[in-house]
C-alpha atoms as a PDB file:
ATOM      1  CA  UNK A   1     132.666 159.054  99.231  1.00  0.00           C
ATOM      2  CA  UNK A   2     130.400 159.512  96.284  1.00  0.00           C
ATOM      3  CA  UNK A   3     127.621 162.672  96.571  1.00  0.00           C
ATOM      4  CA  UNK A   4     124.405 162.195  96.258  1.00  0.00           C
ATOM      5  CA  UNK A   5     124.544 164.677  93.257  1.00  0.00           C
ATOM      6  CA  UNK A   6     127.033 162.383  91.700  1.00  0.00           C
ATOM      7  CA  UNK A   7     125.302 159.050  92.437  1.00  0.00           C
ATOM      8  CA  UNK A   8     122.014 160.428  90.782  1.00  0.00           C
ATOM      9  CA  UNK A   9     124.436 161.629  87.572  1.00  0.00           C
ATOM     10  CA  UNK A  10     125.473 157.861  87.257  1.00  0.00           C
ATOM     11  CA  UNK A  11     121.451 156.659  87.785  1.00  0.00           C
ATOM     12  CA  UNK A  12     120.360 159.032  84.850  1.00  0.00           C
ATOM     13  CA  UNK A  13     123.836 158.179  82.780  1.00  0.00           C
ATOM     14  CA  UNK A  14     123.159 154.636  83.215  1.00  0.00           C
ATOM     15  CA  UNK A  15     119.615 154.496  82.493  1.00  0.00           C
ATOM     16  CA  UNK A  16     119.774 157.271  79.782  1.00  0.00           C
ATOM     17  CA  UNK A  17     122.489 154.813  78.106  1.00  0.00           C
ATOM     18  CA  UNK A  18     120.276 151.776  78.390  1.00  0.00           C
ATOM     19  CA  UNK A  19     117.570 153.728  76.917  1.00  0.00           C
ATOM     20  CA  UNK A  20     119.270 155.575  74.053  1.00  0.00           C
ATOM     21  CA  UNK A  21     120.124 151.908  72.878  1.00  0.00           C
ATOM     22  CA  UNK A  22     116.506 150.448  73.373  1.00  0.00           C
ATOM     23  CA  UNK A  23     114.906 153.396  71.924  1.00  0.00           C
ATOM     24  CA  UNK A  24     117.405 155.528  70.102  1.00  0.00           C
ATOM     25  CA  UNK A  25     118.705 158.766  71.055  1.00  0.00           C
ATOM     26  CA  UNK A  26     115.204 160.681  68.915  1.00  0.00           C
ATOM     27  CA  UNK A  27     113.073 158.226  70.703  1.00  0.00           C
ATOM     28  CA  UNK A  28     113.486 158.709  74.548  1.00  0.00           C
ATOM     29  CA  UNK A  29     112.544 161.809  75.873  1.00  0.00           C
ATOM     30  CA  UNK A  30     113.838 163.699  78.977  1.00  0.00           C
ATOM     31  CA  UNK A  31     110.210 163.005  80.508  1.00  0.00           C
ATOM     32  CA  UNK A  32     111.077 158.844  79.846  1.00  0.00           C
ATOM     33  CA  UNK A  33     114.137 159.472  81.600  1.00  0.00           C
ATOM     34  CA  UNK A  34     112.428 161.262  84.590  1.00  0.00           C
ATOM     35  CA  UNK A  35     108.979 159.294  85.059  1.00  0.00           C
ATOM     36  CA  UNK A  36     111.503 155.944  85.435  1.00  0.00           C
ATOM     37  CA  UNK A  37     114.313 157.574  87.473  1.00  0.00           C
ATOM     38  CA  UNK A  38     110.770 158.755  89.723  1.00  0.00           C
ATOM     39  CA  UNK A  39     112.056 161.923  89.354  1.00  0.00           C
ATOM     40  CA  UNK A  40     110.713 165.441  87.562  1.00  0.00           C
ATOM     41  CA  UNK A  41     112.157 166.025  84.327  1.00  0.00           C
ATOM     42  CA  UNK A  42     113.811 169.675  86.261  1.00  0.00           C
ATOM     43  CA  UNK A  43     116.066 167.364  88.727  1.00  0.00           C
ATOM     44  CA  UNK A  44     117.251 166.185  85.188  1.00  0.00           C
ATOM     45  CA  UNK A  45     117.915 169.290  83.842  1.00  0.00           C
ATOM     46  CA  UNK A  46     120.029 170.191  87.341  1.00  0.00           C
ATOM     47  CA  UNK A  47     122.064 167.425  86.113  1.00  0.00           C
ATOM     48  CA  UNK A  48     122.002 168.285  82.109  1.00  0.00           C
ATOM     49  CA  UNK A  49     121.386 171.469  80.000  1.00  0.00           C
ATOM     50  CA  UNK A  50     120.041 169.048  77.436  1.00  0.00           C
ATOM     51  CA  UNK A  51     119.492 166.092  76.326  1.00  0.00           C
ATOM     52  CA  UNK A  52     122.470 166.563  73.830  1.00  0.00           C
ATOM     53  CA  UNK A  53     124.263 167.385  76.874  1.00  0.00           C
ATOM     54  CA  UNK A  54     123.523 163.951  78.096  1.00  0.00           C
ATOM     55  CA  UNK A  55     124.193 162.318  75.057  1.00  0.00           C
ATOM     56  CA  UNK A  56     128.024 164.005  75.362  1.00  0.00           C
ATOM     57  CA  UNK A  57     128.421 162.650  78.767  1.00  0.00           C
ATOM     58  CA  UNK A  58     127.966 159.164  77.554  1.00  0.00           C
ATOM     59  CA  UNK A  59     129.706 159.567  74.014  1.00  0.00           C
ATOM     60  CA  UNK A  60     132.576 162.072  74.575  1.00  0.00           C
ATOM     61  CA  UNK A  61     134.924 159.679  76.771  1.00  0.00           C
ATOM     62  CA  UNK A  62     135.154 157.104  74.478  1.00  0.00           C
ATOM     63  CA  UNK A  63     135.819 160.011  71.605  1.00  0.00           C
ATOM     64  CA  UNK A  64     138.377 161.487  73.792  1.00  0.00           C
ATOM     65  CA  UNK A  65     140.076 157.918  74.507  1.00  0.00           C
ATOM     66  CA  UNK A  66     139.888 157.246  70.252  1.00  0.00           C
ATOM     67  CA  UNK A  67     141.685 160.760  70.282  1.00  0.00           C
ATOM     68  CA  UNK A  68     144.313 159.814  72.356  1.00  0.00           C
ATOM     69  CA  UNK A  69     144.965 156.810  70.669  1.00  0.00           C
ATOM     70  CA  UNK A  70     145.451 158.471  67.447  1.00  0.00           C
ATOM     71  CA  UNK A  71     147.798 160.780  69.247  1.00  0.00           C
ATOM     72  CA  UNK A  72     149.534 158.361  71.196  1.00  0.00           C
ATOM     73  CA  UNK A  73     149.954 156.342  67.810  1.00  0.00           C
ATOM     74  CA  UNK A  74     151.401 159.029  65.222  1.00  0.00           C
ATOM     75  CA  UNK A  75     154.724 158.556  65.962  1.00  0.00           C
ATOM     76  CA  UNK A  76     158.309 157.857  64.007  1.00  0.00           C
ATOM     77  CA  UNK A  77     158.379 155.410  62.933  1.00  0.00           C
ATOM     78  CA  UNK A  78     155.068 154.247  62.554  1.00  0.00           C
ATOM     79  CA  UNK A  79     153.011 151.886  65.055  1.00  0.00           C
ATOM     80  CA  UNK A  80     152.429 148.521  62.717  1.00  0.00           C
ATOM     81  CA  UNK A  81     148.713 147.933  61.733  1.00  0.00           C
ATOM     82  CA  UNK A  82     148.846 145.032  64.430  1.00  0.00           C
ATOM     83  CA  UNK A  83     149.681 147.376  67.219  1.00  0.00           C
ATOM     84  CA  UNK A  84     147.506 150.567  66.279  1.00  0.00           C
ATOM     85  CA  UNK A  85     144.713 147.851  65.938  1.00  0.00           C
ATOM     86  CA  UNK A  86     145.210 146.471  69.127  1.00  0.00           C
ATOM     87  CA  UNK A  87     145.267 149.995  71.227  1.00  0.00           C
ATOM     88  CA  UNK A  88     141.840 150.693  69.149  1.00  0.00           C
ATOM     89  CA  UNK A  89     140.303 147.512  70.554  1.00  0.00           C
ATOM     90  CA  UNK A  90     141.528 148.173  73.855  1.00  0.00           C
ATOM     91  CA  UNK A  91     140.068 151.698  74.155  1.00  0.00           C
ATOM     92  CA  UNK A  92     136.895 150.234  72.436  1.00  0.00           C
ATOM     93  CA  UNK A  93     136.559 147.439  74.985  1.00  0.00           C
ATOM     94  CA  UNK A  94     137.016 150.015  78.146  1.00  0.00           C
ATOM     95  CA  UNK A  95     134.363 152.426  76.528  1.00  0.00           C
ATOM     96  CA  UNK A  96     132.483 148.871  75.246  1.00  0.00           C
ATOM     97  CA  UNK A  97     128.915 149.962  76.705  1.00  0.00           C
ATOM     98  CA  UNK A  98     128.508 152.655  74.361  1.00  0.00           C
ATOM     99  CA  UNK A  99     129.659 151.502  71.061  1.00  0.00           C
ATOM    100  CA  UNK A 100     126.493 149.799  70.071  1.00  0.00           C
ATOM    101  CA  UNK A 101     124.867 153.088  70.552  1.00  0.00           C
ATOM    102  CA  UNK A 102     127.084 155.094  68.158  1.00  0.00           C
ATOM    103  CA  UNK A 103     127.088 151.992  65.847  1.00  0.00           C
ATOM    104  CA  UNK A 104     123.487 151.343  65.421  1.00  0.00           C
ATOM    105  CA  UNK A 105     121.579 154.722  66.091  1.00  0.00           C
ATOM    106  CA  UNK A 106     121.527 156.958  63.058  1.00  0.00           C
ATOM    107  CA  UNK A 107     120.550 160.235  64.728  1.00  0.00           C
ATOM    108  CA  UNK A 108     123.872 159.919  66.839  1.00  0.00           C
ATOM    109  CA  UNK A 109     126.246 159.299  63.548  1.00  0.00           C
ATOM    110  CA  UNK A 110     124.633 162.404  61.956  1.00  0.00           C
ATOM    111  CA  UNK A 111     124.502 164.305  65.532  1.00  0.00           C
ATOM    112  CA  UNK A 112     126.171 167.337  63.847  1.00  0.00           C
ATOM    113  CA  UNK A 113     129.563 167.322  66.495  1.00  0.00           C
ATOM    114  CA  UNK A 114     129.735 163.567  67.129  1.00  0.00           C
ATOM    115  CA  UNK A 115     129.239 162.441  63.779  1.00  0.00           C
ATOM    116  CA  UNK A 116     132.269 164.875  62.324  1.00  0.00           C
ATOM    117  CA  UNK A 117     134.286 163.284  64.638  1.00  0.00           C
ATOM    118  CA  UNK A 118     133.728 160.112  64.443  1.00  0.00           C
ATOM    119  CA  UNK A 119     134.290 160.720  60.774  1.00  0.00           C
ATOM    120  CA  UNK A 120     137.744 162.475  61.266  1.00  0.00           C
ATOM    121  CA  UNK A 121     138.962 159.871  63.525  1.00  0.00           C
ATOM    122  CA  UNK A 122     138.165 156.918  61.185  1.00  0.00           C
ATOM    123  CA  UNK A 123     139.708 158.214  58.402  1.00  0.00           C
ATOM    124  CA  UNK A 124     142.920 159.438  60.412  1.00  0.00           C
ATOM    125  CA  UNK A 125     143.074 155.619  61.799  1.00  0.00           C
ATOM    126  CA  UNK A 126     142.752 154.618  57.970  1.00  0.00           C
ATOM    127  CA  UNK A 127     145.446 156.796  57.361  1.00  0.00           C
ATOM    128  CA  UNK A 128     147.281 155.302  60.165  1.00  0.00           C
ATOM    129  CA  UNK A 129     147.168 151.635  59.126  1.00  0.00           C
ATOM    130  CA  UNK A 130     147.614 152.358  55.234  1.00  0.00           C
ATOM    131  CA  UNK A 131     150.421 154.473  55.568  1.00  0.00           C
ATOM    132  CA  UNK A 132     152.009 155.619  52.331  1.00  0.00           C
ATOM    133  CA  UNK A 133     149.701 152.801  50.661  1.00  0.00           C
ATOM    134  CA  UNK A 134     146.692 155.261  49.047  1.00  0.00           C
ATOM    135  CA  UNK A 135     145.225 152.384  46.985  1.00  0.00           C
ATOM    136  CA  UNK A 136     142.069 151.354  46.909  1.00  0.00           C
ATOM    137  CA  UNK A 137     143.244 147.630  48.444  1.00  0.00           C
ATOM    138  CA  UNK A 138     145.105 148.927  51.398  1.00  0.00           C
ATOM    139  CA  UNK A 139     142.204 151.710  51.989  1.00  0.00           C
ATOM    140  CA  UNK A 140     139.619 148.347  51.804  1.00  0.00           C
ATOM    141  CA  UNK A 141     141.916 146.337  53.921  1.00  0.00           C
ATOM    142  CA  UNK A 142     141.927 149.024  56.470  1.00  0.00           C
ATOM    143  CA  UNK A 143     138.241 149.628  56.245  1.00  0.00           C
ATOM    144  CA  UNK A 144     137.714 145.915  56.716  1.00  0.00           C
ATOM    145  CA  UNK A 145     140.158 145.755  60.039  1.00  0.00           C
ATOM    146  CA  UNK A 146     138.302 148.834  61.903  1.00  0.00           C
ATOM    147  CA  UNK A 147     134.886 147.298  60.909  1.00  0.00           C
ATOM    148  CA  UNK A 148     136.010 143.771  62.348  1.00  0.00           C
ATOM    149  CA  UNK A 149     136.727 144.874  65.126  1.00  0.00           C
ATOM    150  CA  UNK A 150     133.135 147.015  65.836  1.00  0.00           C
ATOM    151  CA  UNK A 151     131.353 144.098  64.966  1.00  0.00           C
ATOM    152  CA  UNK A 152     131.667 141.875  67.619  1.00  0.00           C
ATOM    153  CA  UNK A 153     131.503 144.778  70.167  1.00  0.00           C
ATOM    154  CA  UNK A 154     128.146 145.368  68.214  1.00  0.00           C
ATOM    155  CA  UNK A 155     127.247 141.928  68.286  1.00  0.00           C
ATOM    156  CA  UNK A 156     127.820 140.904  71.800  1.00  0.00           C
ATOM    157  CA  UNK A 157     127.040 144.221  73.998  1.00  0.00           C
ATOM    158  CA  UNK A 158     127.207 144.334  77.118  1.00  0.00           C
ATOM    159  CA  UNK A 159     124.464 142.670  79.647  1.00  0.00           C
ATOM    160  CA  UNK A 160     124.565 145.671  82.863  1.00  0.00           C
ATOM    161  CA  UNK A 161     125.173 148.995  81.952  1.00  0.00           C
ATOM    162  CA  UNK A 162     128.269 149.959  84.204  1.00  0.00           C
ATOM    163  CA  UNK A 163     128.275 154.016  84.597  1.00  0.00           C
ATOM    164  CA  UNK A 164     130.023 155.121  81.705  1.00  0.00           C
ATOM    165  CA  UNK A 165     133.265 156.932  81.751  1.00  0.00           C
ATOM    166  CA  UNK A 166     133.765 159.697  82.852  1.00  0.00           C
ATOM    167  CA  UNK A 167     135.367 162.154  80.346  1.00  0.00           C
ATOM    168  CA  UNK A 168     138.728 163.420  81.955  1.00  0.00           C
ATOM    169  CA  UNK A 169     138.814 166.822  80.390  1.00  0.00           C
END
């Protein structure tokens, strides 16, 4: 049985998500948030320090996932470019709800911890699908595979905002 604590958790995750992509992350404020939840922005705050805090909740799963998949993938001998591509998608399809808004909202690819990360993770699955191949063709051919694959997600989001994962550490 869920607690009411935890339901209200998913109802601002959900509609903090749906707003962060509608507005951006800079453009909806905690009081948004609470004047459409019905809510005073201080039940919020129970919930999250900040609205960084917030922003964590919906981002850091589908980091942590990426970071597992990286993990799970650097192995002897080597996962082909065909399989580490196809683990990617499938952690980006489970977490598919908030890749638009890391995609498409500038303030969250400069947020100064996600965007480091996402940073370090794209170049370590570049690294992972070149291999020993440092050209500039394999590094382009790499860039283009990771970028194919956002695209669509991009593209075609989702049409309901399911709560978003819940990160497991």
């Amino acid at each position: 049985m869920v607690s009411v604590d935890e339901r209200m958790d998913r109802r601002i995750a959900r509609l903090a998500l749906d707003r962060f992509r509608v507005g951006g992350f800079v453009g909806t404020s905690i009081a948004d948030l609470a004047g459409a939840l019905g809510i005073s922005k201080a039940a919020i705050y129970y919930h999250y320090r900040s609205k960084d805090t917030l922003l964590h909740r919906l981002i850091d799963p589908l980091l942590d996932a990426i970071d597992a998949c990286i993990h799970d993938h650097t192995t002897t001998p080597p996962p082909t470019p065909r399989q580490m591509l196809g683990a990617y998608l499938a952690v980006l399809l489970t977490h598919r709800q908030v890749v638009p808004l890391i995609a498409t909202d500038v303030a969250v690819l400069n947020h100064p911890s996600i965007g480091p990360r996402l940073r370090t993770q794209n170049h370590q699955l570049r690294t992972l699908l070149t291999g020993p191949d440092t050209s500039v063709a394999a590094r382009l051919r790499a860039e283009a595979a990771l970028g194919g694959i956002w695209r669509p997600l991009i593209a075609d989001p989702p049409s309901t905002s399911p709560t978003p994962p819940t990160s497991t550490s």
